[in-house]
Protein backbone atom coordinates (compact mmCIF):
# COMPACT_ATOMS: atom_id res chain seq x y z
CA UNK A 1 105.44 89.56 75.96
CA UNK A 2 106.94 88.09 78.71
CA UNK A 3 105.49 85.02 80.43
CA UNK A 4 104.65 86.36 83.55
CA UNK A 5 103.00 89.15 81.66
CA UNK A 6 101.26 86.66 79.46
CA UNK A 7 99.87 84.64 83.10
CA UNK A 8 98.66 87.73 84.52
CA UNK A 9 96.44 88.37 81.95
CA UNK A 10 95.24 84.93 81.64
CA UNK A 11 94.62 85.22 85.44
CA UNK A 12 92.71 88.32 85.19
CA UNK A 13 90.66 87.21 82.78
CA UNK A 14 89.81 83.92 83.75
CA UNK A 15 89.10 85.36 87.17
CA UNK A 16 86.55 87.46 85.83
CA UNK A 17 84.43 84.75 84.44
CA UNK A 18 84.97 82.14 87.43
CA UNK A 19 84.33 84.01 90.20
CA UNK A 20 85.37 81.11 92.76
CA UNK A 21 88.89 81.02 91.62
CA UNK A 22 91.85 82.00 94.00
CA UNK A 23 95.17 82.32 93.59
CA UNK A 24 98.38 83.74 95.55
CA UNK A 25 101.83 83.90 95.84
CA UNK A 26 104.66 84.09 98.55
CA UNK A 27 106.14 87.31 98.71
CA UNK A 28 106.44 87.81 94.38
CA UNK A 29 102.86 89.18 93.46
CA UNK A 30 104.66 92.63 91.67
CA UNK A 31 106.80 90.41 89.17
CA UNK A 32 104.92 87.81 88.78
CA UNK A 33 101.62 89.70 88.22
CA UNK A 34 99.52 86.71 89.95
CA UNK A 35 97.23 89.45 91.65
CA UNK A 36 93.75 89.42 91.03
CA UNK A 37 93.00 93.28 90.73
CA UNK A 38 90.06 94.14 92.95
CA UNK A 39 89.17 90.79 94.20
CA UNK A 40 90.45 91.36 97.76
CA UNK A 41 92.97 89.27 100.27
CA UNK A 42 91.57 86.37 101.85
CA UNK A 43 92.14 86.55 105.28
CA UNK A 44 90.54 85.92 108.37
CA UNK A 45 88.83 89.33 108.27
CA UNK A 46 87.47 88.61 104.74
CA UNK A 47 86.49 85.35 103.77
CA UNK A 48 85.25 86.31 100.40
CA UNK A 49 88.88 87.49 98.85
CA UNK A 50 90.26 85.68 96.10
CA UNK A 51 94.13 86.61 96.38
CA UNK A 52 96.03 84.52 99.38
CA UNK A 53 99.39 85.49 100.28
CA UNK A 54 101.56 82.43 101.30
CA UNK A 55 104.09 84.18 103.34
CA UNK A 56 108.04 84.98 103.00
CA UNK A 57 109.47 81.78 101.75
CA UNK A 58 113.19 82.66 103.30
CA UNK A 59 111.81 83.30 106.37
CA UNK A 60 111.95 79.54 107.01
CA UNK A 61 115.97 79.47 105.49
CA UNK A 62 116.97 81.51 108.77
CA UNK A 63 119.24 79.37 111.23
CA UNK A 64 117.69 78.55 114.72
């Protein structure tokens, strides 16, 4: 099993039985399986989601 694999189980799991935890990524969530099935974005219009979405990391590599 692959690492990644291996976290997003962990994740999954340990989301289910702490249901404060959040977690995110930048623009990666499909291979890095970080996620959280069912638990919602948080974002201004919902407060109460668990999975936060950091934006597009190259976006700040463009030139001026």
């Amino acid at each position: 099993m692959a690492t990644r694999v291996a976290s997003g189980k962990t994740i999954a799991i340990l989301g289910s039985r702490l249901p404060e935890m959040m977690g995110g990524s930048a623009d990666l969530n499909p291979s890095t399986h970080t996620n959280r099935e069912g638990a919602g974005n948080f974002e201004p219009e919902n407060w109460g989601g668990h999975n936060m979405h950091f934006g597009i990391r190259e976006h700040a590599w463009a030139p001026s």
